[in-house]
N, C-alpha and C. Protein backbone atom coordinates (compact mmCIF):
# COMPACT_ATOMS: atom_id res chain seq x y z
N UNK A 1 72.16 93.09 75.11
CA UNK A 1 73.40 93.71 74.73
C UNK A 1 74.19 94.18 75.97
N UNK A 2 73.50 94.60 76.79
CA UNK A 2 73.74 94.88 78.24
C UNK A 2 75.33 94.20 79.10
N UNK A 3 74.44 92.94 78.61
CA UNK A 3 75.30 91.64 79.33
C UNK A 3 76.43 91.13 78.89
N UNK A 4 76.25 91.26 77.31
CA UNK A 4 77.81 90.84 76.10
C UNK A 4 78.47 92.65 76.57
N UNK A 5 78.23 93.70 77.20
CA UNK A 5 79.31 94.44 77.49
C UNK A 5 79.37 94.21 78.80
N UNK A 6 79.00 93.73 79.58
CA UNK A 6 79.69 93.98 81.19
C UNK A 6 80.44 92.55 81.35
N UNK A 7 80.15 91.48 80.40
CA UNK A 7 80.77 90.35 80.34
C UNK A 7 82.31 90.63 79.55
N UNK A 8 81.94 91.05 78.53
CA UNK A 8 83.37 91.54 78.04
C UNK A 8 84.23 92.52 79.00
N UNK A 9 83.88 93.15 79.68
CA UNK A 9 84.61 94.18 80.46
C UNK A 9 85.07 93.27 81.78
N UNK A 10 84.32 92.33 82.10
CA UNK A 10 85.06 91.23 82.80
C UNK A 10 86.27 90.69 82.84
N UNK A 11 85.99 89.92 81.75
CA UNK A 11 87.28 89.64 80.82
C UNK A 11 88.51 90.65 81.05
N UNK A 12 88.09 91.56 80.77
CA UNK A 12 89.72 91.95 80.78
C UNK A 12 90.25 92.67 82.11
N UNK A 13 89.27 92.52 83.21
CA UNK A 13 89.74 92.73 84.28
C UNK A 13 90.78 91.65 84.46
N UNK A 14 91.60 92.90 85.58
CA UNK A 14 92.87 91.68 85.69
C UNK A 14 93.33 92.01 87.45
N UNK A 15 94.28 91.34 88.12
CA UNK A 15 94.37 91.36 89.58
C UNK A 15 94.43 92.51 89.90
N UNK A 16 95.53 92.82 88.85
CA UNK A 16 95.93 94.49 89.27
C UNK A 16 94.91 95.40 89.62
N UNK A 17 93.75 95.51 88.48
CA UNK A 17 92.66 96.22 89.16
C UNK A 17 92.16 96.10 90.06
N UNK A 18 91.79 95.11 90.92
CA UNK A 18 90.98 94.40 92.16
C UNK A 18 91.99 94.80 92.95
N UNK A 19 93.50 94.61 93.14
CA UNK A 19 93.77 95.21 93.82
C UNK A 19 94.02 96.99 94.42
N UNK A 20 94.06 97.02 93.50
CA UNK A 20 94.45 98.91 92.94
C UNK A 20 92.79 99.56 93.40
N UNK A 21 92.16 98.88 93.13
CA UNK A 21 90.24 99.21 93.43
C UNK A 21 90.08 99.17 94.65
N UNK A 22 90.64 98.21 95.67
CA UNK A 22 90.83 97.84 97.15
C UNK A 22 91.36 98.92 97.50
N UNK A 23 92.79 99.38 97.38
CA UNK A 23 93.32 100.35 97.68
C UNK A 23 92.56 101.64 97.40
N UNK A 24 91.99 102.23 96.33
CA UNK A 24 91.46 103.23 96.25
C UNK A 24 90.34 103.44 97.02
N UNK A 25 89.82 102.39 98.13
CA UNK A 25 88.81 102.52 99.02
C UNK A 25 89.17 102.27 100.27
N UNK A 26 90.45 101.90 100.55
CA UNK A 26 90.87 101.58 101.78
C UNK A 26 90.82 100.13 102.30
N UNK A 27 90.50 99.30 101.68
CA UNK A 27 90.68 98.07 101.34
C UNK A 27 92.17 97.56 100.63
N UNK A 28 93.20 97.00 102.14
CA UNK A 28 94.03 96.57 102.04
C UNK A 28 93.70 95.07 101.87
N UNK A 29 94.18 94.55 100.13
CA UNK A 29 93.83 93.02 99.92
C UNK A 29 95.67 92.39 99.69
N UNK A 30 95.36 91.06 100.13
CA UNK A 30 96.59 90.44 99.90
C UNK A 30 96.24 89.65 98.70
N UNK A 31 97.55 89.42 98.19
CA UNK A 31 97.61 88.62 96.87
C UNK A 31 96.46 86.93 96.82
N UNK A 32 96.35 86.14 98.17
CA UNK A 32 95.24 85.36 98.18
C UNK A 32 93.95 86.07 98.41
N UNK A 33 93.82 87.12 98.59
CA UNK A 33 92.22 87.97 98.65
C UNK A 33 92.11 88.50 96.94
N UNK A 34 93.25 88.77 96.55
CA UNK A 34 92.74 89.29 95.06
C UNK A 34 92.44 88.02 94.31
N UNK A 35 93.29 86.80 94.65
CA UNK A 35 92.89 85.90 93.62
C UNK A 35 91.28 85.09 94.04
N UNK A 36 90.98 85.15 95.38
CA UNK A 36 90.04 85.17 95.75
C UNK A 36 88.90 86.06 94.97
N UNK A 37 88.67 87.11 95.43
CA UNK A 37 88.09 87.86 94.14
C UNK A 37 87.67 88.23 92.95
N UNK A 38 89.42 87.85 91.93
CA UNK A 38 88.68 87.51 90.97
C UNK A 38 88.22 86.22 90.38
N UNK A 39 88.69 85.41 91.06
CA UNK A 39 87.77 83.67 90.60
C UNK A 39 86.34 83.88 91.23
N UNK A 40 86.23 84.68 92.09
CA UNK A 40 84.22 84.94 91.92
C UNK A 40 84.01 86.20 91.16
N UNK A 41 84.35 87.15 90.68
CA UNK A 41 84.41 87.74 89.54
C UNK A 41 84.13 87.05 88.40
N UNK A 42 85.32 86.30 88.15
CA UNK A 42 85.09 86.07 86.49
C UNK A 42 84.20 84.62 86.87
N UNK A 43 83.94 83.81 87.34
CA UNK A 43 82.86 82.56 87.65
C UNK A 43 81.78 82.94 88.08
N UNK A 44 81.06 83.89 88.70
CA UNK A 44 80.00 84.19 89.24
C UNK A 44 79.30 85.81 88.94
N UNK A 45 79.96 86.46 88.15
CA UNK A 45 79.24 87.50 87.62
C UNK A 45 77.95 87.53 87.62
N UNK A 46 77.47 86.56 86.84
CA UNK A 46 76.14 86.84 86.38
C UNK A 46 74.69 86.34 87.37
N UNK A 47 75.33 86.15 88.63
CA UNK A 47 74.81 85.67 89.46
C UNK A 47 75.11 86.91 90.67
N UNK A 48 76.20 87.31 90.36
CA UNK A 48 76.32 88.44 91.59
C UNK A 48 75.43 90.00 90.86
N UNK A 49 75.15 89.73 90.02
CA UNK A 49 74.66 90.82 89.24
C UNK A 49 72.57 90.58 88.50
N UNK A 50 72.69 89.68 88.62
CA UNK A 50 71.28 88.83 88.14
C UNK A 50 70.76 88.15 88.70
N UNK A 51 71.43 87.21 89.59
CA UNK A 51 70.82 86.13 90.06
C UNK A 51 70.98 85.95 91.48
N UNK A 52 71.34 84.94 92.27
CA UNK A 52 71.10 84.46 93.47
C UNK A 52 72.37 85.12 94.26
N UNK A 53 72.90 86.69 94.33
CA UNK A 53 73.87 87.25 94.75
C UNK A 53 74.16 86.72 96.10
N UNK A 54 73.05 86.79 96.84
CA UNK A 54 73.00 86.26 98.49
C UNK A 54 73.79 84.99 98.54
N UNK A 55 73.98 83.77 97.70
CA UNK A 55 74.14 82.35 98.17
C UNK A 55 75.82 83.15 97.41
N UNK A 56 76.02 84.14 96.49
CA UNK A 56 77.50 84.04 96.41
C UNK A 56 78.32 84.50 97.30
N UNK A 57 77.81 85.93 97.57
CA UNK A 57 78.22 86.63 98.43
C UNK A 57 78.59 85.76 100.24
N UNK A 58 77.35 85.19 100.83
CA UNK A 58 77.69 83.90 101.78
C UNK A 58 78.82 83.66 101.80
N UNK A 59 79.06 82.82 100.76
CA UNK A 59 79.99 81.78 100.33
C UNK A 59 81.38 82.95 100.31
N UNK A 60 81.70 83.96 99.65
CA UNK A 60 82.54 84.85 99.70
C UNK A 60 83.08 85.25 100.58
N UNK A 61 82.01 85.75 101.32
CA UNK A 61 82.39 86.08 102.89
C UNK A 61 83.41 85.26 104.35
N UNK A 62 82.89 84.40 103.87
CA UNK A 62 84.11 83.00 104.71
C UNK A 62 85.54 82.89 104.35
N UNK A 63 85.75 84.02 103.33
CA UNK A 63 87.38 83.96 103.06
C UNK A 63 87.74 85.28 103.63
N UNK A 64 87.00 85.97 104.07
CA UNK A 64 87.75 87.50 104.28
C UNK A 64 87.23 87.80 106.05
N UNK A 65 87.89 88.54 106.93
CA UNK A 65 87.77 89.24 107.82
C UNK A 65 86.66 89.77 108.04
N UNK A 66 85.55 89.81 109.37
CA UNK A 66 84.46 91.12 109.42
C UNK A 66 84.62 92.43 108.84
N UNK A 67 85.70 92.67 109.52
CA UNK A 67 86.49 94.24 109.04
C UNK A 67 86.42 94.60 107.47
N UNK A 68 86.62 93.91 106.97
CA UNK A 68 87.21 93.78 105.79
C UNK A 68 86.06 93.84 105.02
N UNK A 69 85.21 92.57 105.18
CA UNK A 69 83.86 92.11 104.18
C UNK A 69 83.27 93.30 104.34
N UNK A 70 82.85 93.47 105.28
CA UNK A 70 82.05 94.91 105.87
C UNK A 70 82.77 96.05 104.35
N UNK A 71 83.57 96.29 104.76
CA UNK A 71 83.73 97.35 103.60
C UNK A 71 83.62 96.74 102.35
N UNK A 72 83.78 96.04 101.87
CA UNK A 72 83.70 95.24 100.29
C UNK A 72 81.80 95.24 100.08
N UNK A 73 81.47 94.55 101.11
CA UNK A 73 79.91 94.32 100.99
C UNK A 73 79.40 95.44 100.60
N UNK A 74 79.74 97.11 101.40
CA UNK A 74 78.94 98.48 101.47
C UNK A 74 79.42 98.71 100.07
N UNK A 75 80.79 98.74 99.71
CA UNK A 75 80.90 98.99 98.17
C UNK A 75 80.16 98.49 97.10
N UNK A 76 79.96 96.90 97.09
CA UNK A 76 78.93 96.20 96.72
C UNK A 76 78.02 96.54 96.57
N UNK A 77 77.04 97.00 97.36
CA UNK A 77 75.95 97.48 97.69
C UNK A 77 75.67 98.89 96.88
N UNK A 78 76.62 99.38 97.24
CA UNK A 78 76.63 101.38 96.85
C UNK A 78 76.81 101.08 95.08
N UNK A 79 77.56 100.54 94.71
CA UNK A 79 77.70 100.51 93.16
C UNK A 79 76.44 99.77 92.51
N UNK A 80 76.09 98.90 92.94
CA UNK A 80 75.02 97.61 92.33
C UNK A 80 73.56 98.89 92.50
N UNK A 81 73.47 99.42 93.65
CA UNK A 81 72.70 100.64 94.16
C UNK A 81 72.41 101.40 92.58
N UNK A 82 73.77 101.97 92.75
CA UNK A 82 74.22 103.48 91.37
C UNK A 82 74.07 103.03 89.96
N UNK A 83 74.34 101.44 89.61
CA UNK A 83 74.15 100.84 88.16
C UNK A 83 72.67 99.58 87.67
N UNK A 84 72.44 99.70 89.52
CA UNK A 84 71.25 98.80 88.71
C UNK A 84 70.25 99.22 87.41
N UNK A 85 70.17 100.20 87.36
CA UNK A 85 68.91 100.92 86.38
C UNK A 85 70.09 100.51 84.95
N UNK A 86 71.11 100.54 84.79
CA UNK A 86 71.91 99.94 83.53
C UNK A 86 72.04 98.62 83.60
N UNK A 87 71.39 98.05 84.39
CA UNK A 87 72.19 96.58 84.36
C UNK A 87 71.07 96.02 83.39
């Protein structure tokens, strides 16, 4: 049941949030970093959350800045950290 709600809550994420979420951490994203984002969002969820996160994350990383990933990754990390025991 877990998974039919964090999958649905997917769904209705939309750019605006990813970007607005960036900003609320200091993560300045441009309009190709949000759409970046959420096409591994909504395509790779269940892999960034269950499964082989490392081979997505990789692959993620080659579109964004050190500077940048660096802070996305620690967020990554700190939330997946705070919700694993719900996941």
């Amino acid at each position: 049941m877990g998974r039919l709600l964090i999958e649905n809550y997917i769904k209705q994420i939309k750019k605006e949030d990813i970007y607005n979420f960036g900003r609320q951490n200091d993560i300045s994203l441009s309009n190709d970093e949000v759409d970046i984002l959420y096409h591994y969002l909504q395509q790779n969820w269940q892999d960034l959350l269950y499964g082989n996160r490392d081979m997505v994350l990789k692959e993620m990383e080659k579109h964004f800045d050190n500077s940048k990933w660096v802070k996305m990754r620690n967020l990554f990390e700190l939330y997946l950290g705070k919700y694993q025991g719900f996941l």
